[in-house]
Protein backbone atom coordinates (compact mmCIF):
# COMPACT_ATOMS: atom_id res chain seq x y z
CA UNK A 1 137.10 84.44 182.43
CA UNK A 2 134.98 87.29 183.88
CA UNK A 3 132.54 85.48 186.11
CA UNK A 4 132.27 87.97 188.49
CA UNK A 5 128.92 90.38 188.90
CA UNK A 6 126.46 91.20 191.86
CA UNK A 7 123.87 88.49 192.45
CA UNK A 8 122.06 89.08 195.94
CA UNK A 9 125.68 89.83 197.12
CA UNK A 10 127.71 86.99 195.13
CA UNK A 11 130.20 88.54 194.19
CA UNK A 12 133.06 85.72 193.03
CA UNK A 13 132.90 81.85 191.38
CA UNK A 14 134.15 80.65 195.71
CA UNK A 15 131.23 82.43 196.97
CA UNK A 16 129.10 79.93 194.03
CA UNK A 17 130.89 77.25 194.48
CA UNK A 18 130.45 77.30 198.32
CA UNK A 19 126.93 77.47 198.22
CA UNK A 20 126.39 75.18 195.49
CA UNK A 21 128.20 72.59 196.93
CA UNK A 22 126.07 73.04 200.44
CA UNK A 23 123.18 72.77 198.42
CA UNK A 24 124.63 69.70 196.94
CA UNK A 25 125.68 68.15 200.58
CA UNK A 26 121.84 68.79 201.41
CA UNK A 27 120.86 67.30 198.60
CA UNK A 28 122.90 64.25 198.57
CA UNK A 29 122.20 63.84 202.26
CA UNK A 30 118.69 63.96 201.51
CA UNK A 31 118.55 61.20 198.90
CA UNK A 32 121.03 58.95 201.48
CA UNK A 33 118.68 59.43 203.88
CA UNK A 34 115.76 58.21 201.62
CA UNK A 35 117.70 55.24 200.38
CA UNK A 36 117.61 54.21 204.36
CA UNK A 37 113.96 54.98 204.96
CA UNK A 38 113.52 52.86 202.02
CA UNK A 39 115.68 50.12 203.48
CA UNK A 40 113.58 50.56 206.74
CA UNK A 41 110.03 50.24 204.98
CA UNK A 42 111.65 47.57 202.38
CA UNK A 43 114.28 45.96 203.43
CA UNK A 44 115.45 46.76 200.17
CA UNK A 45 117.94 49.30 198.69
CA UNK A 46 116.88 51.25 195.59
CA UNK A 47 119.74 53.19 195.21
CA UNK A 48 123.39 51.90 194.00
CA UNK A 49 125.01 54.33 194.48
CA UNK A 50 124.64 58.64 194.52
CA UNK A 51 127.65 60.84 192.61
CA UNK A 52 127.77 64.23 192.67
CA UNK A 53 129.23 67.19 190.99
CA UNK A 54 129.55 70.85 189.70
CA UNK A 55 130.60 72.10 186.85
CA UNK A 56 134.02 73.70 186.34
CA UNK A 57 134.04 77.51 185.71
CA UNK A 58 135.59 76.58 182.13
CA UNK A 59 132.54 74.93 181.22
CA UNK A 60 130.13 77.38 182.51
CA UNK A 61 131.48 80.23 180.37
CA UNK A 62 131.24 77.67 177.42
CA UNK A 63 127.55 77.12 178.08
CA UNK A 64 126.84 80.69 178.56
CA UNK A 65 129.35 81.61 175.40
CA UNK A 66 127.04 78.96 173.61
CA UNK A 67 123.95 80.95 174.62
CA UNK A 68 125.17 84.52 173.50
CA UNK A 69 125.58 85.11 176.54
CA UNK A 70 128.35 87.41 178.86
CA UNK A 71 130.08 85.26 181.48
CA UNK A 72 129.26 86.91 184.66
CA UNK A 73 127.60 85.55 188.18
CA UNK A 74 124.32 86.78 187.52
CA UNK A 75 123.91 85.04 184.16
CA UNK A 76 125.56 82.04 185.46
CA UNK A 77 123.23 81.84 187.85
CA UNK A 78 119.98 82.65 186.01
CA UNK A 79 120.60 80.60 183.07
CA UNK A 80 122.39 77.84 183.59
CA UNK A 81 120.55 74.85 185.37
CA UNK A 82 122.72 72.57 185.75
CA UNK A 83 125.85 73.88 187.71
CA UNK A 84 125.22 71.14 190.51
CA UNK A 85 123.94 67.83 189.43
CA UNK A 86 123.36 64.47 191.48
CA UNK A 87 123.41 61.41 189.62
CA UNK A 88 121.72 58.54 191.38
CA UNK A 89 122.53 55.13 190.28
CA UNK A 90 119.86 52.82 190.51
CA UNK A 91 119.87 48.57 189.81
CA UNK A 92 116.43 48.47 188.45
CA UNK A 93 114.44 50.98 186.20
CA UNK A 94 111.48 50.79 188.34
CA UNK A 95 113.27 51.96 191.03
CA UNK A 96 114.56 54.85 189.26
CA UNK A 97 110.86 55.67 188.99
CA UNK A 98 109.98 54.90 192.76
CA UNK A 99 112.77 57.13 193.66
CA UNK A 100 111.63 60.12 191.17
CA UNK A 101 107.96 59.52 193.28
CA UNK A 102 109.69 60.02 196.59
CA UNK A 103 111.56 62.92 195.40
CA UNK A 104 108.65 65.07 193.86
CA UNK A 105 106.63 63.90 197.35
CA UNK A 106 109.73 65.48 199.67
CA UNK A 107 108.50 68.68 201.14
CA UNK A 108 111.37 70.97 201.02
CA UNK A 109 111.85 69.97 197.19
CA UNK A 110 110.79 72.01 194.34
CA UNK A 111 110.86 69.35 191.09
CA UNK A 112 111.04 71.89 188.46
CA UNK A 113 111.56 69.96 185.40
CA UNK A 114 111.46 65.79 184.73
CA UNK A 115 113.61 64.73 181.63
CA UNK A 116 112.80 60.92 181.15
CA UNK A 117 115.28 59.48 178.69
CA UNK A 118 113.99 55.97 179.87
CA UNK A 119 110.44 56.34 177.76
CA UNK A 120 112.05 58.67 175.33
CA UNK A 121 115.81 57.96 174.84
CA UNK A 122 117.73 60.55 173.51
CA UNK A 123 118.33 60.64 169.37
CA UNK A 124 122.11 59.25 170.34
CA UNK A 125 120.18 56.25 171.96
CA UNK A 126 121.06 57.79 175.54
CA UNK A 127 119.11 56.39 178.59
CA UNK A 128 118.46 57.95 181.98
């Protein structure tokens, strides 16, 4: 595996990982924090429980393989989207859609892209 290349001075998969997994911290933090707010305004907790993870090295170079692409930071980091994921675990579906509402209304979030498997379940019958 060759996933090394100059990206805005990455140069190596620690120098990824390490800031993906801040960026995760942040993010889980973030989502913590808004399952308390939401406890505060509520008295109710929406969220179950938060996991989070990124993807092995092994997997990346799959997924770019995959693509026809060369394993290397910069592609890594351009095309693949989901290197660091946060899966939030919610009792009730409409509070999986509250919860999507409070994250698209967050200031210092971007929402790029909403895939609702919940109204349109993947062909394998896969909800989220």
């Amino acid at each position: 595996m060759d996933l090394v290349g100059d990206n805005d001075g990455i140069e190596t998969w620690q120098e990824v990982s390490l800031l993906y997994n801040a960026a995760l911290q942040q993010m889980r933090t973030k989502m913590e924090i808004l399952n308390e707010e939401f406890q505060h305004v509520h008295q109710y907790n929406p969220i179950e429980h938060i996991k989070a993870r990124i993807k092995t090295p092994e997997s990346i170079v799959k997924k770019l393989k995959r693509n026809g692409l060369d394993s290397t930071i910069e592609n890594m980091v351009n095309h693949v989207n989901d290197i660091a994921g946060i899966r939030i675990i919610c009792s009730f579906t409409s509070d999986i859609y509250r919860i999507a509402e409070m994250i698209k209304h967050q200031q210092d979030i971007e929402v790029i892209k909403v895939k609702d498997y919940i109204t349109f379940p993947k062909a394998s019958g896969y909800k989220s």
